[in-house]
N, C-alpha and C. Protein backbone atom coordinates (compact mmCIF):
# COMPACT_ATOMS: atom_id res chain seq x y z
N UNK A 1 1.45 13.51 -9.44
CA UNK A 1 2.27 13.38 -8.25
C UNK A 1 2.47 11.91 -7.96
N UNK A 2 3.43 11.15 -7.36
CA UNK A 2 3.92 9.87 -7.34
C UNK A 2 4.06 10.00 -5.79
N UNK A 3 3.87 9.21 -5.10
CA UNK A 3 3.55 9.32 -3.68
C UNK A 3 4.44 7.87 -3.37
N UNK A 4 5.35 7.69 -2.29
CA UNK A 4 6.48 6.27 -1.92
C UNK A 4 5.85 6.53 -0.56
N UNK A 5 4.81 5.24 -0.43
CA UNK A 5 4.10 5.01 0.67
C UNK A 5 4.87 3.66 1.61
N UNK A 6 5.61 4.06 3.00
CA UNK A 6 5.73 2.78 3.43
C UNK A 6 5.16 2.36 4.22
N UNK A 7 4.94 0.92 4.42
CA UNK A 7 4.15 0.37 5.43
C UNK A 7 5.32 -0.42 6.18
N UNK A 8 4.35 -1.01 7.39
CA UNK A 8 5.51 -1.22 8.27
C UNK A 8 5.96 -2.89 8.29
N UNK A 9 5.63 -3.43 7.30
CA UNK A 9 5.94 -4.84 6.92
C UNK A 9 7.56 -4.99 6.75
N UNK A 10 8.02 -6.08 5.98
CA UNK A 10 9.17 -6.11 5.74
C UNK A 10 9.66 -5.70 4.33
N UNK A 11 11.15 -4.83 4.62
CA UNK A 11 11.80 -4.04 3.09
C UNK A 11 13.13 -4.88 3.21
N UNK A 12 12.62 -6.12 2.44
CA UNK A 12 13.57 -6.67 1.99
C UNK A 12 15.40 -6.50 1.19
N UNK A 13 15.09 -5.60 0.34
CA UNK A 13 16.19 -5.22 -0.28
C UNK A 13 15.76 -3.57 -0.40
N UNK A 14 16.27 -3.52 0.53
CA UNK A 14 16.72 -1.74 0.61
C UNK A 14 17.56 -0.94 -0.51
N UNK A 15 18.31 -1.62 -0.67
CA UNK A 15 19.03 -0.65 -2.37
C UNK A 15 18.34 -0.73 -3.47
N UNK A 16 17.59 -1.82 -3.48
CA UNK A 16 16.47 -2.03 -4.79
C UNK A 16 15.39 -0.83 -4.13
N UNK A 17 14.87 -0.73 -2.88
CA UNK A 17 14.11 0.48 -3.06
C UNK A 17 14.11 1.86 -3.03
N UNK A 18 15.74 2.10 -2.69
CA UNK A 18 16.14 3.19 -2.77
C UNK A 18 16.52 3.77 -3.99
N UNK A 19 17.11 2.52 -5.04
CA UNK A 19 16.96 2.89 -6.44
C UNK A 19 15.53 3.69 -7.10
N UNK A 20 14.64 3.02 -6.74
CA UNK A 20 13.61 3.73 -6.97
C UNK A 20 13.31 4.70 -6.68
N UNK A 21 13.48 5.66 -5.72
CA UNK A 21 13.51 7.32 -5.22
C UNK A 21 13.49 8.23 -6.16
N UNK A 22 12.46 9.07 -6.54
CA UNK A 22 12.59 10.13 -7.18
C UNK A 22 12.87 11.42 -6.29
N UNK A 23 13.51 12.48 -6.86
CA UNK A 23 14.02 13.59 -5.95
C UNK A 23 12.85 13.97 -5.29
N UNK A 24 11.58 14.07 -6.80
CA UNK A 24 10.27 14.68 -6.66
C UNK A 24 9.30 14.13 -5.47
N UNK A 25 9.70 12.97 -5.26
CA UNK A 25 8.75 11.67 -4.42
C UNK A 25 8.07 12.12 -3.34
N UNK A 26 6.51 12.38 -3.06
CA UNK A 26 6.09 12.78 -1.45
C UNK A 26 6.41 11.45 -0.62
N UNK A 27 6.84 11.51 0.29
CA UNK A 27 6.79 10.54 1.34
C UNK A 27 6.05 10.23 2.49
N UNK A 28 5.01 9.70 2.00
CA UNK A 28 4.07 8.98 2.85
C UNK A 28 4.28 7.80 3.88
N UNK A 29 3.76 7.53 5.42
CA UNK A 29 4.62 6.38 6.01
C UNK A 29 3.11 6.56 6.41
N UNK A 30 2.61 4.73 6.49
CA UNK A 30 1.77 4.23 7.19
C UNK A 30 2.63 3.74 8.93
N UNK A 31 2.58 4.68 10.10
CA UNK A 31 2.52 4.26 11.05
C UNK A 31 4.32 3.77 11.14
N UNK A 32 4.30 2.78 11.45
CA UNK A 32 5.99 1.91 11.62
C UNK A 32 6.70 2.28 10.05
N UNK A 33 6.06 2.58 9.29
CA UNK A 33 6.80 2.46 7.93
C UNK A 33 8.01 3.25 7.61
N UNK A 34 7.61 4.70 9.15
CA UNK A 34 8.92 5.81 8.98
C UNK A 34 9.91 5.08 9.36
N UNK A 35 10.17 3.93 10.19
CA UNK A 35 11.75 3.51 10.41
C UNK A 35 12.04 2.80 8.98
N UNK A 36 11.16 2.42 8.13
CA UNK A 36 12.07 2.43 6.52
C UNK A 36 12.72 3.22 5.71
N UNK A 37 11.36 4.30 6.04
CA UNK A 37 11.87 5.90 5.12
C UNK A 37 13.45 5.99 5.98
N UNK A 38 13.81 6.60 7.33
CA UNK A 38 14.23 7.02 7.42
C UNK A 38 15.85 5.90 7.48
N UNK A 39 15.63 4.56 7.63
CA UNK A 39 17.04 3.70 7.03
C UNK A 39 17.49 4.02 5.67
N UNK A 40 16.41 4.36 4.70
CA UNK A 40 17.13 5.20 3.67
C UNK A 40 17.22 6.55 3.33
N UNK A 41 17.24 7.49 4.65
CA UNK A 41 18.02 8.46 4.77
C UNK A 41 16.94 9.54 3.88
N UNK A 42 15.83 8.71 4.06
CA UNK A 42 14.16 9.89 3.60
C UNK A 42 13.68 10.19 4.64
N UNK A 43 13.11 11.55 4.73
CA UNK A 43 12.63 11.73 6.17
C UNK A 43 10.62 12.15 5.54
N UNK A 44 10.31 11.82 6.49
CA UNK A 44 8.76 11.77 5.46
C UNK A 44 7.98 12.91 5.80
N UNK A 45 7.11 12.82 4.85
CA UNK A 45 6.32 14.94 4.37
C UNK A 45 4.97 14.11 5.43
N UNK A 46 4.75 13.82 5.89
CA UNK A 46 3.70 13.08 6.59
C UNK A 46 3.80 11.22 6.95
N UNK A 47 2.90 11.03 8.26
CA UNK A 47 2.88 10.06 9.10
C UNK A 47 1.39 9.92 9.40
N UNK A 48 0.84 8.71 9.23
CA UNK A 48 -0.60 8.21 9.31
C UNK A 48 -0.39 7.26 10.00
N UNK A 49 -1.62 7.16 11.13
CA UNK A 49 -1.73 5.90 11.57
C UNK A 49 -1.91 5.96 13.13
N UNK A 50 -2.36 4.98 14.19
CA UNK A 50 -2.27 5.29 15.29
C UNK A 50 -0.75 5.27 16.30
N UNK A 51 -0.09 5.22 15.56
CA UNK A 51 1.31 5.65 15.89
C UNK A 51 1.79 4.68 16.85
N UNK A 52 0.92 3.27 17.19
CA UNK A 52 1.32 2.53 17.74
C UNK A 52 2.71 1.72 17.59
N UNK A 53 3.75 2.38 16.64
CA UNK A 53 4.91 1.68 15.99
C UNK A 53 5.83 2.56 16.44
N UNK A 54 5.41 3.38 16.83
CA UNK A 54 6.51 4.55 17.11
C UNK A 54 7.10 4.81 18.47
N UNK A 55 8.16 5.04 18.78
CA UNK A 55 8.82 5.10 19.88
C UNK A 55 8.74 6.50 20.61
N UNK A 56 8.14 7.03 21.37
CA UNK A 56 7.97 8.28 21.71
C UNK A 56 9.43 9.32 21.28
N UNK A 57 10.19 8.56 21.22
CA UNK A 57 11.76 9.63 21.03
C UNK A 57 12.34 9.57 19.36
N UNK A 58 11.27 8.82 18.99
CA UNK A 58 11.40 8.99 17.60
C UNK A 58 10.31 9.97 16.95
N UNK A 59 9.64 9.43 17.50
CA UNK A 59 8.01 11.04 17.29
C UNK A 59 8.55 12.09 17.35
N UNK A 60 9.15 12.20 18.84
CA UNK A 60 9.39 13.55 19.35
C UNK A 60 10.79 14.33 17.62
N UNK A 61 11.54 13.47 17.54
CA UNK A 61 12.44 13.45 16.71
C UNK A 61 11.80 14.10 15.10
N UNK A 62 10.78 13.04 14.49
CA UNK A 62 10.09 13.71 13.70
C UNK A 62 9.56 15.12 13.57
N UNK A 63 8.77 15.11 15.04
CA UNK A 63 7.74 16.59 15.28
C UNK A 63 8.96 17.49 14.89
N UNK A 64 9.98 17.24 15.47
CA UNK A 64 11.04 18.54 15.25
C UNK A 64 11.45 18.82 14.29
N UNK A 65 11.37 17.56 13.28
CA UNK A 65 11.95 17.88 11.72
C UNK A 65 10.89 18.64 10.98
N UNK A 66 9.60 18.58 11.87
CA UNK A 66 8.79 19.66 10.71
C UNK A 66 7.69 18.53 9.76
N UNK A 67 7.82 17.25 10.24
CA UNK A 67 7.11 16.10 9.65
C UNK A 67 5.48 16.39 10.16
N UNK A 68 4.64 15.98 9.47
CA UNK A 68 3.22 15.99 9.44
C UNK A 68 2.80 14.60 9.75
N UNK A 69 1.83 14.82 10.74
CA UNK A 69 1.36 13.84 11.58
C UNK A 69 -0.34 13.61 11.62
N UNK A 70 -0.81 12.57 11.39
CA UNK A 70 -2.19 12.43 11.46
C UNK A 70 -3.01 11.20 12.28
N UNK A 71 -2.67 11.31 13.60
CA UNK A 71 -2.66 10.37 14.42
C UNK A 71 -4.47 9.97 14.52
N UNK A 72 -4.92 8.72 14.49
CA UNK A 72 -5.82 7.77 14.56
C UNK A 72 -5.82 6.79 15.75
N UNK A 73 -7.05 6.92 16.38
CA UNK A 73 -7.37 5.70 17.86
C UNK A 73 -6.39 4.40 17.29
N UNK A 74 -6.50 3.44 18.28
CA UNK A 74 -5.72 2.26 17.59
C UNK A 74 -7.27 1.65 16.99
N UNK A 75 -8.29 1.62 18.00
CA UNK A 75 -9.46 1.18 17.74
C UNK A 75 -10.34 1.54 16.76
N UNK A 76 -9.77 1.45 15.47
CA UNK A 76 -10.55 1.74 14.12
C UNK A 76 -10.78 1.19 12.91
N UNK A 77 -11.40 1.15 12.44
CA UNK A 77 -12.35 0.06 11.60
C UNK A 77 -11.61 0.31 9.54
N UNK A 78 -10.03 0.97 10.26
CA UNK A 78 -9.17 1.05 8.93
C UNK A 78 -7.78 0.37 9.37
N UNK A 79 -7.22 -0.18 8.61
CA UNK A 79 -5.53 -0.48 8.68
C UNK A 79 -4.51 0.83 8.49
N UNK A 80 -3.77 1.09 9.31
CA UNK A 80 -2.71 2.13 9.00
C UNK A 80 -2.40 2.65 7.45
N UNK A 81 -2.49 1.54 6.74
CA UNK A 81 -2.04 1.51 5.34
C UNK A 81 -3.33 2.03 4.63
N UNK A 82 -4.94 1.35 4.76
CA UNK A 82 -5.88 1.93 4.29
C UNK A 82 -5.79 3.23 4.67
N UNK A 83 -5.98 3.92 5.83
CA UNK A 83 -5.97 5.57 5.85
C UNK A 83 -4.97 5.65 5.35
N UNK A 84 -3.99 5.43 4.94
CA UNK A 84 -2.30 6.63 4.12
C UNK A 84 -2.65 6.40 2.54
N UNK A 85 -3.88 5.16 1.94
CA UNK A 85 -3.83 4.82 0.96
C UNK A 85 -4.93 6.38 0.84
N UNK A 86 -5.98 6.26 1.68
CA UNK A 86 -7.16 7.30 1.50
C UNK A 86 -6.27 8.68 1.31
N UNK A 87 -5.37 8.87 2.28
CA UNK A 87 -4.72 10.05 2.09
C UNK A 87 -3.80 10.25 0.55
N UNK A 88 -3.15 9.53 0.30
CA UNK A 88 -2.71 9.97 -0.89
C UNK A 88 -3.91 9.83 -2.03
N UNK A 89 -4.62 9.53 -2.07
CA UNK A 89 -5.81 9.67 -2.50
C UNK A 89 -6.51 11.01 -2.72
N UNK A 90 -6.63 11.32 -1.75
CA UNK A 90 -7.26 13.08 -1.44
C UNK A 90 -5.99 13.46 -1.87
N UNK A 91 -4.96 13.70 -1.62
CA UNK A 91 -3.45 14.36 -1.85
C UNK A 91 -3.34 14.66 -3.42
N UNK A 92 -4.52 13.70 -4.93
CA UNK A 92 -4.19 13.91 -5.64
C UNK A 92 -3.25 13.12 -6.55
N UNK A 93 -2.68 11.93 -5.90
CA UNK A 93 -1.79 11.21 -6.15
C UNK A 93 -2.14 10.54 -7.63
N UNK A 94 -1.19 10.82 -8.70
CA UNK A 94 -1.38 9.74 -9.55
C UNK A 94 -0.97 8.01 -9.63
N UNK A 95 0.36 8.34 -8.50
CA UNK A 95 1.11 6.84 -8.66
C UNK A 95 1.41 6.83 -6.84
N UNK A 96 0.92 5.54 -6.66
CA UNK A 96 1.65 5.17 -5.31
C UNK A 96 2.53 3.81 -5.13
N UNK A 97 3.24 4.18 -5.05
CA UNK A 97 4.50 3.24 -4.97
C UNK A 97 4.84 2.51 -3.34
N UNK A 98 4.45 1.32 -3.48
CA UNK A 98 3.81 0.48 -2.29
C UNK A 98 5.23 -0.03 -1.61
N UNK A 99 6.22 0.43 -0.67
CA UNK A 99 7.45 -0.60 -0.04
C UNK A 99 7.04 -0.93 1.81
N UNK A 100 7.20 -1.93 1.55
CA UNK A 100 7.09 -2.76 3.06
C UNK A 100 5.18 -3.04 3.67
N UNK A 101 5.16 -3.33 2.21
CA UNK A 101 3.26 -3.60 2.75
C UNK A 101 3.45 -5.37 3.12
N UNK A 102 4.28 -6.24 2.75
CA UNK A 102 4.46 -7.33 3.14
C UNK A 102 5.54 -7.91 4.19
N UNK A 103 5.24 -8.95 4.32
CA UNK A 103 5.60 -9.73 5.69
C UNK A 103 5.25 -9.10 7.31
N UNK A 104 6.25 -9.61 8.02
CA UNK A 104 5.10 -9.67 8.96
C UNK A 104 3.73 -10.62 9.79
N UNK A 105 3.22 -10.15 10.17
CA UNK A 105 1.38 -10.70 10.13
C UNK A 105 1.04 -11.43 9.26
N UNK A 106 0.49 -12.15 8.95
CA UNK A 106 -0.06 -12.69 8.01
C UNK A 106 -1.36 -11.70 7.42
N UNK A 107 -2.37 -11.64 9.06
CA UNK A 107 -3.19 -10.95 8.87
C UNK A 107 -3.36 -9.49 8.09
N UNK A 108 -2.39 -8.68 8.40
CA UNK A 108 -1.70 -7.48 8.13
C UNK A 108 -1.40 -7.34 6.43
N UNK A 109 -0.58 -8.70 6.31
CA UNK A 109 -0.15 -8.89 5.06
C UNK A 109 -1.66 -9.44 3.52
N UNK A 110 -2.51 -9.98 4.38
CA UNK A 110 -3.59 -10.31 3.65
C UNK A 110 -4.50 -8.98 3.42
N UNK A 111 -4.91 -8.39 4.50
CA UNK A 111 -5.17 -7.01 4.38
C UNK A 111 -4.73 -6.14 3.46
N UNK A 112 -3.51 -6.18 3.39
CA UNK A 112 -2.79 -5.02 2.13
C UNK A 112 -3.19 -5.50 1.06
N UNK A 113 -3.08 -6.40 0.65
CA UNK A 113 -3.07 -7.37 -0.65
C UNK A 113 -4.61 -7.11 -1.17
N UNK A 114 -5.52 -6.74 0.20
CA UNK A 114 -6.73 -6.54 -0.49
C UNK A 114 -6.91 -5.33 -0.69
N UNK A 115 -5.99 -4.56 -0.09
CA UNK A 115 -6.50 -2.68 -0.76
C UNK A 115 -5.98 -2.59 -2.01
N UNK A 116 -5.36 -3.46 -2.71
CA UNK A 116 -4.84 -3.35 -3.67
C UNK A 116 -5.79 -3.63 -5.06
N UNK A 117 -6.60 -4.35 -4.51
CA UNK A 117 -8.34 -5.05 -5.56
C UNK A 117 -9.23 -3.84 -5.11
N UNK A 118 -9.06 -2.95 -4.34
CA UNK A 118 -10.27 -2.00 -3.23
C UNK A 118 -10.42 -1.21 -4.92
N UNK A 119 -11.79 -1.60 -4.79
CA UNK A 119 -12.52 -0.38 -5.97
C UNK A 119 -12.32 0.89 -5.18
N UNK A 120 -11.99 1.30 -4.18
CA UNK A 120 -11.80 2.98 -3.53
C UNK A 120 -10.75 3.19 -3.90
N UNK A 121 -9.91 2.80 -3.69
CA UNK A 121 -8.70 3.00 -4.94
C UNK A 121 -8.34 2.78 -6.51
N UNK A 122 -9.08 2.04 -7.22
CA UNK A 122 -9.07 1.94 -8.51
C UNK A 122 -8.51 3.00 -9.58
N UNK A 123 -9.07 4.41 -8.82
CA UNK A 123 -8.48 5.59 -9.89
C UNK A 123 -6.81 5.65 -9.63
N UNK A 124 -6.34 5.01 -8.78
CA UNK A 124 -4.94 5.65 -8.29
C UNK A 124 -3.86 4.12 -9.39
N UNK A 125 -2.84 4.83 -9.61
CA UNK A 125 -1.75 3.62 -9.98
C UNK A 125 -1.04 3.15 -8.95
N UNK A 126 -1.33 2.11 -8.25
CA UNK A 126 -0.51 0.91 -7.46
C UNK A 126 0.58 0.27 -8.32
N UNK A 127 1.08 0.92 -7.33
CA UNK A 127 2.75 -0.23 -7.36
C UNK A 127 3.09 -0.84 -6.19
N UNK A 128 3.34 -2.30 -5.92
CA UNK A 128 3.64 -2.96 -4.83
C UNK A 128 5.26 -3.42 -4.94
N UNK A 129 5.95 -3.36 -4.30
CA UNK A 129 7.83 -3.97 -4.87
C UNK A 129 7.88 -4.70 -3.76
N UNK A 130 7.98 -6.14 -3.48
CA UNK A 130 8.60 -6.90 -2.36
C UNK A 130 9.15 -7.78 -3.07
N UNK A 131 10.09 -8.20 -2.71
CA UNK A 131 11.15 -9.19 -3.27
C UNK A 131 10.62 -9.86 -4.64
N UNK A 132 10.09 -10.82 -4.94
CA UNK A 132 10.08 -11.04 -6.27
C UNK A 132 8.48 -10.83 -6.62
N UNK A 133 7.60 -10.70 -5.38
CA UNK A 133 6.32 -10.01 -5.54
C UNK A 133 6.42 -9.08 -6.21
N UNK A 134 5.45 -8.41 -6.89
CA UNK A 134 5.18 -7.07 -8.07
C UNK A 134 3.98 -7.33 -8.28
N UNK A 135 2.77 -6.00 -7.69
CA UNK A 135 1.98 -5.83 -8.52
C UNK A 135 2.29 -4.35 -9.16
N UNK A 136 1.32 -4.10 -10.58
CA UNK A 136 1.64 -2.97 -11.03
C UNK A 136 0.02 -2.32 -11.94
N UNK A 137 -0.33 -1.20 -11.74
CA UNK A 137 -1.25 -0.88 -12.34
C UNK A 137 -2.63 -1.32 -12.28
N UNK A 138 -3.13 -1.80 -10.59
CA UNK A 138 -4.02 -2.26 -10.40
C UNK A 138 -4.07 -3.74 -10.30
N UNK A 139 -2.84 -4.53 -10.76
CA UNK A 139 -2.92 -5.86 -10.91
C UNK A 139 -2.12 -6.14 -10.18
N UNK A 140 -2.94 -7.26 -9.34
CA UNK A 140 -2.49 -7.95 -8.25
C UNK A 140 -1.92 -9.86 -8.78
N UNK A 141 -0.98 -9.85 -8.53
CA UNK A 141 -0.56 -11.05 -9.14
C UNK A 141 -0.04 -12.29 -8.12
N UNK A 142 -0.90 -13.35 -7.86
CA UNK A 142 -0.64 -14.56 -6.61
C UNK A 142 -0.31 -15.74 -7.75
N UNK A 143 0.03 -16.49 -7.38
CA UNK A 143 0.44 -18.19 -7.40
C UNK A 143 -0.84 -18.42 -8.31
N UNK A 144 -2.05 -18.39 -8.16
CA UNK A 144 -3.39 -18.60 -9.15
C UNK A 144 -4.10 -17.99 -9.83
N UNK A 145 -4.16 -16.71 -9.39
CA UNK A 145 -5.11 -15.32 -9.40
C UNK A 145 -4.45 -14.14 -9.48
N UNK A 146 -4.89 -13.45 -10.90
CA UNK A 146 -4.92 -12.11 -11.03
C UNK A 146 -6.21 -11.36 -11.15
N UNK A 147 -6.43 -10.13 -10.85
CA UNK A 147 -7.80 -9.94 -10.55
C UNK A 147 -7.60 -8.13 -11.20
N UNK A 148 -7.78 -7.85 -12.25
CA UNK A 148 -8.12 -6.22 -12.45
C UNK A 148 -8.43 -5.38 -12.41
N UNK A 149 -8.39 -4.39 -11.38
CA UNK A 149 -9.40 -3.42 -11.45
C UNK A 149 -9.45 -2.14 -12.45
N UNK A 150 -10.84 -1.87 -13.01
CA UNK A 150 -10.54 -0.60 -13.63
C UNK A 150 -10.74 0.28 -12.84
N UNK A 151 -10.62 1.27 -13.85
CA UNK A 151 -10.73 2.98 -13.39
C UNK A 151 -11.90 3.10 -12.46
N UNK A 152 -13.26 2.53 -13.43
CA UNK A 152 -14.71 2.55 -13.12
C UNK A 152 -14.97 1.67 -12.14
N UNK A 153 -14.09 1.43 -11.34
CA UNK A 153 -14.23 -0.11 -10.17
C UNK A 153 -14.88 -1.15 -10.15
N UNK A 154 -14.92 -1.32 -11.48
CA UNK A 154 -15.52 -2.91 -12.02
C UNK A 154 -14.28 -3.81 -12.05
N UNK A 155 -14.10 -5.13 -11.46
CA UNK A 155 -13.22 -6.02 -11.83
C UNK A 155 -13.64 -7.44 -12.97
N UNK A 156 -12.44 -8.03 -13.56
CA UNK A 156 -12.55 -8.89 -14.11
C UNK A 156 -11.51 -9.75 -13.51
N UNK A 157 -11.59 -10.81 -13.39
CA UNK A 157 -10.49 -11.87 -12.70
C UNK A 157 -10.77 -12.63 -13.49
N UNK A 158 -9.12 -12.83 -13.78
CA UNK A 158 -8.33 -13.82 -14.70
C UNK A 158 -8.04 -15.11 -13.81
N UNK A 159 -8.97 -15.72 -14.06
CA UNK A 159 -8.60 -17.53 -13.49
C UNK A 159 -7.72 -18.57 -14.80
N UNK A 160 -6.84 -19.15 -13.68
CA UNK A 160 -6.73 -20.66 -14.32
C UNK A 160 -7.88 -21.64 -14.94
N UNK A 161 -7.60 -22.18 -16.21
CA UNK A 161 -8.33 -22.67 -16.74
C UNK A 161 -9.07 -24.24 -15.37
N UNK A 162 -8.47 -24.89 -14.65
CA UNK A 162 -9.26 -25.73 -13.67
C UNK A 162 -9.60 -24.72 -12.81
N UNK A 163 -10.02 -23.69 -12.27
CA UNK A 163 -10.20 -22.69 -11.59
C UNK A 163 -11.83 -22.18 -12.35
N UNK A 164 -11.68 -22.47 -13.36
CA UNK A 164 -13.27 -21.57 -14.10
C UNK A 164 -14.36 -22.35 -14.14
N UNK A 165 -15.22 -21.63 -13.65
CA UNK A 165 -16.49 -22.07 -13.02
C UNK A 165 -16.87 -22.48 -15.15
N UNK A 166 -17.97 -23.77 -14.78
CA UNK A 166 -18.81 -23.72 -16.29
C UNK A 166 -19.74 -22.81 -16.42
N UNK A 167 -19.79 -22.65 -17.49
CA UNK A 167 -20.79 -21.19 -18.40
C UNK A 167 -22.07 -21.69 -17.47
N UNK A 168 -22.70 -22.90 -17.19
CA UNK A 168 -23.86 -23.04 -17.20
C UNK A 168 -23.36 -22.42 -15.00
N UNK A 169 -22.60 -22.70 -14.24
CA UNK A 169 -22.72 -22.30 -12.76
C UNK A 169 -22.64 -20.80 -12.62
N UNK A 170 -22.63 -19.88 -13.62
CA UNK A 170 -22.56 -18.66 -13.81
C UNK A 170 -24.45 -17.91 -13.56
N UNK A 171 -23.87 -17.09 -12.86
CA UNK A 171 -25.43 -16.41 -12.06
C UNK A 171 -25.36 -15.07 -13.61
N UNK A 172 -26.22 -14.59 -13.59
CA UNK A 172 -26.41 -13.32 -14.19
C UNK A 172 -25.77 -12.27 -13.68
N UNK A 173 -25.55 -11.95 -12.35
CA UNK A 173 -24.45 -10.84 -12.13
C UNK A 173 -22.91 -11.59 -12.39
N UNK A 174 -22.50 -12.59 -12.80
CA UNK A 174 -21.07 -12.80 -13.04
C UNK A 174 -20.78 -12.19 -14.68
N UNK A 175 -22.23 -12.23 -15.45
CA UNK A 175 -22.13 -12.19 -16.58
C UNK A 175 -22.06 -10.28 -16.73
């Protein structure tokens, strides 16, 4: 199952992510992310999050379409996006296809970037699409640092060669 999870960051190029749409696609929205789904004319199989993004007459709007709702305190010790990541998770998901996890917050935006390294997700295939950002298949790709996770939630990070520690500043758990 391939799961098009949005978050409520910024969706830069909307026809580039609507290209991507499979008929088959569940539609997952972290919280604010349904006003993306639904600018491209997706209406979503479920809604996570403390719904603090939502406009009561747009809720009400959803509830009526028959949309699934899984409302959370605001006061909780997950990001909107971590619970919808957990949920497609349990859901079975083989591929989650990441639109509008960036911009925004900074904070928000650093957050996503790290569920993306989260050994709790490791078994799942991440896909991230923001403008010329792309991660794919667990790999998270910045300006210095790529960092891998496997299946087994062990990582290896790929540093720049002035970036690598010497053999001799290496502890026994790096090895």
């Amino acid at each position: 199952m391939r799961i098009l999870l949005f978050a409520n960051g910024d969706l830069p190029d909307p026809e580039a992510a609507r290209a991507r749409v499979r008929p088959d696609d569940y539609i997952l929205c972290a919280d604010g992310g349904a006003h993306h789904a639904l600018a491209l004319g997706l209406t979503p199989d479920r809604v996570i999050g403390d719904l603090d993004s939502l406009d009561p007459a747009l809720l009400a709007r959803l509830q009526a379409q028959g949309v699934s709702f899984e409302q959370h305190p605001v006061d909780k010790d997950a990001t909107d996006l971590e619970l919808a990541l957990e949920a497609a998770r349990q859901l079975g998901a083989e591929e989650v296809l990441l639109l509008g996890a960036l911009g925004g917050r900074l904070d928000q935006q650093l957050a996503n970037l790290a569920l993306l390294a989260s050994p709790a997700f490791a078994g799942l295939r991440l896909s991230l699409g923001h403008g010329l950002f792309f991660a794919l298949g667990g790999y998270v790709m910045g300006m210095y640092l790529m960092r891998q996770i496997g299946r087994d939630g062990n990582y290896q990070s790929d540093l720049p060669d002035f970036m690598r520690p010497d053999e001799d500043d290496q502890t026994e758990e790096d090895n």
